[in-house]
Protein backbone atom coordinates (compact mmCIF):
# COMPACT_ATOMS: atom_id res chain seq x y z
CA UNK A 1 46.44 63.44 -21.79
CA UNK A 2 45.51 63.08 -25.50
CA UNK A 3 43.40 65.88 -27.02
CA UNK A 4 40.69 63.28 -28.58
CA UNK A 5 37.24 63.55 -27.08
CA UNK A 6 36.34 60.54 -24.90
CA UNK A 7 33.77 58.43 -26.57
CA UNK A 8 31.61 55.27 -25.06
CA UNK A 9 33.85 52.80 -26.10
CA UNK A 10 36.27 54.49 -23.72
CA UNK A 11 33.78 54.44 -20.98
CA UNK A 12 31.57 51.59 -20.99
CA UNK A 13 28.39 52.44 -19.41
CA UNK A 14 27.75 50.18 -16.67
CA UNK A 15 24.24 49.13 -14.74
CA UNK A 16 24.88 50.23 -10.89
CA UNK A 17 22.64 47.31 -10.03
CA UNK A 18 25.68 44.89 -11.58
CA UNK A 19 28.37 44.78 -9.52
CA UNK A 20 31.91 45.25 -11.28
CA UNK A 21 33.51 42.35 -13.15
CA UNK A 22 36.30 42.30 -9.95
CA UNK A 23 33.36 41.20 -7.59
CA UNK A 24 34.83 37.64 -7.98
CA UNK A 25 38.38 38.61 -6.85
CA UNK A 26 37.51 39.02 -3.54
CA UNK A 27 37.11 34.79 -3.35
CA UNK A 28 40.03 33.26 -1.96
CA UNK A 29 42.06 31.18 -4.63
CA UNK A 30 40.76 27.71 -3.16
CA UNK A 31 37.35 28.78 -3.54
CA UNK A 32 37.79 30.21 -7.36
CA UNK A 33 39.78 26.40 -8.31
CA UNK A 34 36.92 24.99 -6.29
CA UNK A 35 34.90 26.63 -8.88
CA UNK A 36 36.96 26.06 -11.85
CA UNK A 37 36.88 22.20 -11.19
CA UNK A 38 33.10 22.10 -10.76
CA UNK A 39 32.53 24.08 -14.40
CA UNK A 40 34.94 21.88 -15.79
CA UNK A 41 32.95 18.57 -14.11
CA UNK A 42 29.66 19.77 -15.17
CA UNK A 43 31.32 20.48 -18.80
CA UNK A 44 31.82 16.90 -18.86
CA UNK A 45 28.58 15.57 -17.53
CA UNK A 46 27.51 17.69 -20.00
CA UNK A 47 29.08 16.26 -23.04
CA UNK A 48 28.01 13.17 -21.75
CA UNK A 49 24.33 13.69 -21.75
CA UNK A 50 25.18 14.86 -25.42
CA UNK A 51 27.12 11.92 -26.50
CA UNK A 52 24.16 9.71 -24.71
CA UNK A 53 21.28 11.60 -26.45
CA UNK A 54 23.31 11.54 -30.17
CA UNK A 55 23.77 7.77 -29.34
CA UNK A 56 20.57 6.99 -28.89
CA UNK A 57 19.40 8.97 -32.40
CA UNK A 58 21.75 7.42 -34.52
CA UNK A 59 21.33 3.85 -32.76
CA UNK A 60 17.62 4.26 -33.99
CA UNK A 61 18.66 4.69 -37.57
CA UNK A 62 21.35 2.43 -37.25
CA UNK A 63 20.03 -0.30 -35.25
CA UNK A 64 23.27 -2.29 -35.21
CA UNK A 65 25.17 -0.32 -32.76
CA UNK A 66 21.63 0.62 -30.50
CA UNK A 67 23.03 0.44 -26.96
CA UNK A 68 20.23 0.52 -24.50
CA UNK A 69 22.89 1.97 -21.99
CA UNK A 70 22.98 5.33 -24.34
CA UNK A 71 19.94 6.43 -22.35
CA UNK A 72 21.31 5.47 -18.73
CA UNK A 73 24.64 7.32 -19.37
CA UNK A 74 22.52 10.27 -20.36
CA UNK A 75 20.31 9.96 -17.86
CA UNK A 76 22.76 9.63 -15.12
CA UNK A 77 25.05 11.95 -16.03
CA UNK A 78 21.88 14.80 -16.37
CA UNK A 79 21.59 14.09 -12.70
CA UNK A 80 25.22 14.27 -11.33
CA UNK A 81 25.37 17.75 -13.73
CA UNK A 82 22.48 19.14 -11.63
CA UNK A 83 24.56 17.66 -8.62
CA UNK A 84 28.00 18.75 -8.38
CA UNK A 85 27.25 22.05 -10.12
CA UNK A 86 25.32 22.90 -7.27
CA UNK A 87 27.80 24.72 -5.32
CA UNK A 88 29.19 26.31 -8.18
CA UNK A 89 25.75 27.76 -8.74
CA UNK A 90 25.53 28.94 -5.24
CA UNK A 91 28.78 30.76 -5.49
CA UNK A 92 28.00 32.34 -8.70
CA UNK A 93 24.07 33.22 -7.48
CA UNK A 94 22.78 30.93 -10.19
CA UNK A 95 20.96 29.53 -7.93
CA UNK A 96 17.02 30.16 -7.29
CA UNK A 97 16.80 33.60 -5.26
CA UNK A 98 14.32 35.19 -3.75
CA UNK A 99 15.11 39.16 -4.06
CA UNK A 100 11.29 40.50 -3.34
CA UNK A 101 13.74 42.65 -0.37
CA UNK A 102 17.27 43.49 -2.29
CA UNK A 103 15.69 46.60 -3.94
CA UNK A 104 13.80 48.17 -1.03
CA UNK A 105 17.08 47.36 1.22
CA UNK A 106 19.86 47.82 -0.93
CA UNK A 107 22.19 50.29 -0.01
CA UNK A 108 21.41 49.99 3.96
CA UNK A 109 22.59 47.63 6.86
CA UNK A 110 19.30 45.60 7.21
CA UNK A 111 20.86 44.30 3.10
CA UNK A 112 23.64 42.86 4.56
CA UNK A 113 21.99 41.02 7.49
CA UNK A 114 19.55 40.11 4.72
CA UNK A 115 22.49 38.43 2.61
CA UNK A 116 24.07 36.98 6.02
CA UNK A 117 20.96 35.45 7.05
CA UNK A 118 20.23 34.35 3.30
CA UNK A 119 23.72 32.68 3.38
CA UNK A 120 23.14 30.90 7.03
CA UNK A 121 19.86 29.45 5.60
CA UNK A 122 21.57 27.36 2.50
CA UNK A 123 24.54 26.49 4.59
CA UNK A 124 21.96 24.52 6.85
CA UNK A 125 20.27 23.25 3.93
CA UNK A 126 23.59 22.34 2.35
CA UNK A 127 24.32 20.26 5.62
CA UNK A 128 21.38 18.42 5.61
CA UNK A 129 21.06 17.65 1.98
CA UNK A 130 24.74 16.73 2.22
CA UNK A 131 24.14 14.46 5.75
CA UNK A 132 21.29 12.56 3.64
CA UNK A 133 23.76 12.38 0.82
CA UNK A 134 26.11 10.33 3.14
CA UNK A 135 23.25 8.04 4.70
CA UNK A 136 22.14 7.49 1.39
CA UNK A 137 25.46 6.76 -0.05
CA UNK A 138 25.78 3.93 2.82
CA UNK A 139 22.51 2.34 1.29
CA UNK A 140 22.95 2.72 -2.40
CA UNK A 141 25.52 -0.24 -3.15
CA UNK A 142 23.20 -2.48 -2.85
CA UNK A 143 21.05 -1.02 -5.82
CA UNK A 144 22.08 -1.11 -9.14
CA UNK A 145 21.10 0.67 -12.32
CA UNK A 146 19.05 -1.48 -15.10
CA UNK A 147 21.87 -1.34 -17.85
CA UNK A 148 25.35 -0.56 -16.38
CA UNK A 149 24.80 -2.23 -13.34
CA UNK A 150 26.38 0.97 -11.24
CA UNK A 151 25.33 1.20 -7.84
CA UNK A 152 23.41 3.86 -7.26
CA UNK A 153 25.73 5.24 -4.78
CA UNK A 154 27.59 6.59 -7.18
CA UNK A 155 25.15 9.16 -8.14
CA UNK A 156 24.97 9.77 -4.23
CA UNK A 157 28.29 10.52 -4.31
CA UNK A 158 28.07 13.30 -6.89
CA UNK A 159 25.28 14.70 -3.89
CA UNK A 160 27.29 14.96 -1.87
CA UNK A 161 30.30 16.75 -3.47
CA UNK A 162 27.77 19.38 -4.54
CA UNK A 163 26.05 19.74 -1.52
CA UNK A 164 29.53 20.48 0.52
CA UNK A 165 30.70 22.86 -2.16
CA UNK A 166 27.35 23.99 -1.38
CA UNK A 167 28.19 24.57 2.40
CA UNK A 168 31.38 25.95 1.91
CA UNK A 169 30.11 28.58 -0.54
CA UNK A 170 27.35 29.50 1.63
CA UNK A 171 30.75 30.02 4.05
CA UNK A 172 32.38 32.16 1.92
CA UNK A 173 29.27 33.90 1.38
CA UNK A 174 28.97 34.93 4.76
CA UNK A 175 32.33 36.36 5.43
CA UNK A 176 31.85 38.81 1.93
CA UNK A 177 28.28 39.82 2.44
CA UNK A 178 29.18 43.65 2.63
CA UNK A 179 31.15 43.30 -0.82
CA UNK A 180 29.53 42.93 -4.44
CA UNK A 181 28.37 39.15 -5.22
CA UNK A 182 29.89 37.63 -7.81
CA UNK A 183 27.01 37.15 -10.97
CA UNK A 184 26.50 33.95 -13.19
CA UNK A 185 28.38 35.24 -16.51
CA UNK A 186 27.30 33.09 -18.99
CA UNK A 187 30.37 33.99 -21.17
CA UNK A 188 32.46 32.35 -18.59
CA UNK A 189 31.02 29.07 -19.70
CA UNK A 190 31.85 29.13 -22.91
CA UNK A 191 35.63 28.63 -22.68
């Protein structure tokens, strides 16, 4: 033991609402590569809107090498982001959350029921969202985008990938609903 007061940088204050950074450990190793994939997926959709959008400004200046599909990349690719990262979102409780009830119950048994029945409700809406996903998926080759002539399907697709990693987060979610919840860290996302 050294003889050196303990300062703050020691001892990081910490917010007892925040769980600890080790609330994601508990996730089995499927479910954090599950994870990893989808950041990395949206990190692509993501640098495809960009490259879409930058096209599209610099085709107006430059009217030469204007690509009218610019837009429909961008546009399409905006869309499978806000699909496949939506179980990532749910695992991370990035999603939309309605927590009128965590501070009154937190810290008794009604908070985990409250989490467990939280959890069953987007695991049924996961289903259906992801059931639709597959009749739509049957019914969008026949319809094509304007530009690249993709079927729309595709797009469906990217539905519903997100909408089972939905589920099966919503799973997992059920099983660890007396531990901490993992938080959307930001800082994570940059690299």
């Amino acid at each position: 033991m050294s003889d050196r007061p303990a300062n703050d940088a020691d001892h990081p204050v910490t917010d007892s609402a925040t769980p600890p950074p080790e609330a994601d450990h508990h996730l089995p190793a499927p479910l954090r590569w599950l994870s990893r994939v989808e950041l990395w997926a949206g990190t692509v959709f993501f640098a495809l809107i960009f490259f879409g959008v930058m096209y599209q400004v610099i085709g107006r200046y430059v009217p030469p090498i204007a690509w009218v599909g610019a837009g429909e990349v961008a546009r399409l690719s905006m869309v499978a982001l806000t699909f496949i990262t939506a179980g990532y979102l749910i695992g991370k409780n990035g999603h939309i959350v309605i927590e009128v009830f965590d501070s009154v119950l937190r810290g008794k048994k009604l908070f985990v029921a409250l989490r467990v029945f939280a959890a069953l409700v987007m695991v049924a809406t996961c289903a259906a969202l992801a059931w639709e996903s597959i009749l739509t998926i049957e019914q969008g080759w026949r319809r094509v985008t304007t530009v690249l002539h993709m079927p729309l399907a595709v797009i469906y697709i990217f539905a519903f990938i997100g909408f089972t990693s939905g589920v099966i987060h919503s799973i997992a979610k059920i099983f660890a609903a007396n531990r901490p919840e993992p938080r959307l860290d930001i800082s994570e996302m940059e690299g």
